[in-house]
C-alpha atoms as a PDB file:
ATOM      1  CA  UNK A   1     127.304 138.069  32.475  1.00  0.00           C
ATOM      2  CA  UNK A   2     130.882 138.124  32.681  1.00  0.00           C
ATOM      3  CA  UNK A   3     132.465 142.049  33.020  1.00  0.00           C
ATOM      4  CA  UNK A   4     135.628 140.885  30.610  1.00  0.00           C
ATOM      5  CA  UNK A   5     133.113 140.262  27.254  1.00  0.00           C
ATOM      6  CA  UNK A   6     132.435 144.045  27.476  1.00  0.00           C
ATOM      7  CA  UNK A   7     136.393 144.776  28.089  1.00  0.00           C
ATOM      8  CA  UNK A   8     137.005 142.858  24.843  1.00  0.00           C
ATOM      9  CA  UNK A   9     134.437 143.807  22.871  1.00  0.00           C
ATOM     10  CA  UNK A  10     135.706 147.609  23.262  1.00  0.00           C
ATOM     11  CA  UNK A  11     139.389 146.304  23.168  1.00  0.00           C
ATOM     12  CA  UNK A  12     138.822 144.161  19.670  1.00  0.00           C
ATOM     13  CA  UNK A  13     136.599 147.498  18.358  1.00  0.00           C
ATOM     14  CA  UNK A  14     139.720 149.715  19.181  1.00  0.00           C
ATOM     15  CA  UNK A  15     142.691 147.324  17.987  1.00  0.00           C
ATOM     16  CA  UNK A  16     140.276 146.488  14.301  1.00  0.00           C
ATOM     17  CA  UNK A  17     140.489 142.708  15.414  1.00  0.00           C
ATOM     18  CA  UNK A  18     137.822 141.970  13.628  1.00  0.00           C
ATOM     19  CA  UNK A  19     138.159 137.928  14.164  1.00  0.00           C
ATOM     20  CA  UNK A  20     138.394 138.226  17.465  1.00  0.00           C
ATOM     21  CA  UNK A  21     135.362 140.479  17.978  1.00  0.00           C
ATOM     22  CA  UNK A  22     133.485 138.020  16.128  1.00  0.00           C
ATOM     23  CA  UNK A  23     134.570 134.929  18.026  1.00  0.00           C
ATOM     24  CA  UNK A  24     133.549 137.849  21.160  1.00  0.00           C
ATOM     25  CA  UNK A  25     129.786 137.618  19.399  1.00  0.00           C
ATOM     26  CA  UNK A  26     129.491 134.002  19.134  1.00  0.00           C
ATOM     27  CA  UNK A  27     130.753 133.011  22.940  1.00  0.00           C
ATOM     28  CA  UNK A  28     129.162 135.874  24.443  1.00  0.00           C
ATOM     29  CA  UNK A  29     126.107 135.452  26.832  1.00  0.00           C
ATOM     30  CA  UNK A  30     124.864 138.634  26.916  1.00  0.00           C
ATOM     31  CA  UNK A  31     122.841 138.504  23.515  1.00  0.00           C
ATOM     32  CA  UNK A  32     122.523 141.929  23.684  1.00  0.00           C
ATOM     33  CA  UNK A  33     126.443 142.706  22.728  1.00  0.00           C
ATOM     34  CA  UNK A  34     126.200 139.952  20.346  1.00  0.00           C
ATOM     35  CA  UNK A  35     123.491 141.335  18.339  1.00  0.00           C
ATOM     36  CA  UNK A  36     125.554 144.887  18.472  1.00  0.00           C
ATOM     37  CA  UNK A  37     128.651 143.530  17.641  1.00  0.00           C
ATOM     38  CA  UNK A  38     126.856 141.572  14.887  1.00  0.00           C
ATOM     39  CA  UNK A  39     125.487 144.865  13.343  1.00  0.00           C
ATOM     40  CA  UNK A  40     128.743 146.237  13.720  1.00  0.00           C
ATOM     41  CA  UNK A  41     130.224 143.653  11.757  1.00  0.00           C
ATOM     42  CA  UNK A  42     127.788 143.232   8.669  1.00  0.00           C
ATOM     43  CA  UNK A  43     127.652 147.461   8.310  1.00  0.00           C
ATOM     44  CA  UNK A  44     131.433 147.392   8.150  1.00  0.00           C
ATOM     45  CA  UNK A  45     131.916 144.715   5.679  1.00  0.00           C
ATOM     46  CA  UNK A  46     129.167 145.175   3.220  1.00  0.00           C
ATOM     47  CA  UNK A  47     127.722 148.813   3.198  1.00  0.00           C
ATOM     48  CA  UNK A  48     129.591 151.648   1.354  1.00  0.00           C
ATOM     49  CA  UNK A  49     127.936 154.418   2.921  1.00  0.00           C
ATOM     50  CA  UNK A  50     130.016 155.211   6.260  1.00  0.00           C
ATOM     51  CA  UNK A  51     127.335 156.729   8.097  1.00  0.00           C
ATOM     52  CA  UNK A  52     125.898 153.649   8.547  1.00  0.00           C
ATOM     53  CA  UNK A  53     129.130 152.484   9.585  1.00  0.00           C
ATOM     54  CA  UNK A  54     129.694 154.838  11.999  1.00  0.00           C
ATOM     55  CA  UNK A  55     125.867 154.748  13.511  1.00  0.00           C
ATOM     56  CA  UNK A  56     126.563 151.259  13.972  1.00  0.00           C
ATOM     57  CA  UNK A  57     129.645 151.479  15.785  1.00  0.00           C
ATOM     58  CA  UNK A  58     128.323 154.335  18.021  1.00  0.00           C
ATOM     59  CA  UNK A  59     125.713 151.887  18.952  1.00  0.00           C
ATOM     60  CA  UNK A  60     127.971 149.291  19.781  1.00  0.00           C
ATOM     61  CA  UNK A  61     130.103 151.558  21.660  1.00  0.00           C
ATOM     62  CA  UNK A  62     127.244 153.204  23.867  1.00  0.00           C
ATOM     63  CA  UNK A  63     126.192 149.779  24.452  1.00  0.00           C
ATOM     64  CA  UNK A  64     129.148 148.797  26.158  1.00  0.00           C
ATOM     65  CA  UNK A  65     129.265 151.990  27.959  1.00  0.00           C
ATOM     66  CA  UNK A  66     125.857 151.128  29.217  1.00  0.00           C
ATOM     67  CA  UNK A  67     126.268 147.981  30.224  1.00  0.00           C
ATOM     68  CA  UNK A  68     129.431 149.073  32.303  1.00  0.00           C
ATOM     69  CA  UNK A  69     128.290 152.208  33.808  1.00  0.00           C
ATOM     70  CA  UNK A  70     125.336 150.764  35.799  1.00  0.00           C
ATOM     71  CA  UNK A  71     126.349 147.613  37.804  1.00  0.00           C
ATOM     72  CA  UNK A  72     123.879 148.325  40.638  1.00  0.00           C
ATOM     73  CA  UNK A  73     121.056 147.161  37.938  1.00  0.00           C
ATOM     74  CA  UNK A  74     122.747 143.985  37.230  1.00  0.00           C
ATOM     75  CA  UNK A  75     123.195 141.959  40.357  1.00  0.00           C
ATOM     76  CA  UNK A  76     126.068 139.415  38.342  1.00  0.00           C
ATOM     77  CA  UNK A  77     128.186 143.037  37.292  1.00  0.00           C
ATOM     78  CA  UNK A  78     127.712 144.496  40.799  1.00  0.00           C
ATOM     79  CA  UNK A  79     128.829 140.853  42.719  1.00  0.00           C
ATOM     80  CA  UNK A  80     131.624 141.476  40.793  1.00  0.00           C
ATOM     81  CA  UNK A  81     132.145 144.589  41.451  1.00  0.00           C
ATOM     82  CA  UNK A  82     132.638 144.204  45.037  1.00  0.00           C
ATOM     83  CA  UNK A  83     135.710 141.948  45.056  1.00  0.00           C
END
C-alpha cells in the first residue's frame, strides 16, 4: 500500500476536490479507502440529511487516521517508514 493514497485522500477531503478523490478511489489498492471514500462520495451527493454526511466523512477520516497511525502492523507502511 502506498503511504501517499492516504495523504491524498485527506488532502482531496480537505481542498472539496471531489474529482480527484474519486480518481483517489478508483486507483487505490487499499480497497479499504476506496470503499470509504466511495461512501463518502454517494452520502454527499445524494442524501439531504447531513448527519449522514457527516457520519460518513468521520468514517473516512478515522480511517485514514488509522491506517497512518499504526505502521508497525503493516509491514509495506513501516518499510517505508524507515527511509
Amino acid at each position: 500500500m502506498d503511504v501517499i493514497d492516504y495523504d491524498r485522500a485527506l488532502y482531496y477531503t480537505h481542498r472539496s476536490q471531489w474529482d480527484n478523490l474519486l480518481i483517489l478511489m478508483v486507483r487505490t489498492d487499499d480497497d479499504f479507502l476506496s470503499k470509504k471514500i466511495e461512501h463518502f462520495l454517494h452520502a454527499y451527493n445524494f442524501e439531504r440529511n447531513y448527519r449522514i454526511i457527516q457520519e460518513e466523512l468521520y468514517s473516512l477520516l478515522r480511517y485514514i487516521d488509522h491506517a497512518t497511525e499504526y505502521p508497525e502492523h503493516n509491514p509495506e507502511l513501516l518499510e517505508e517508514s524507515l527511509y
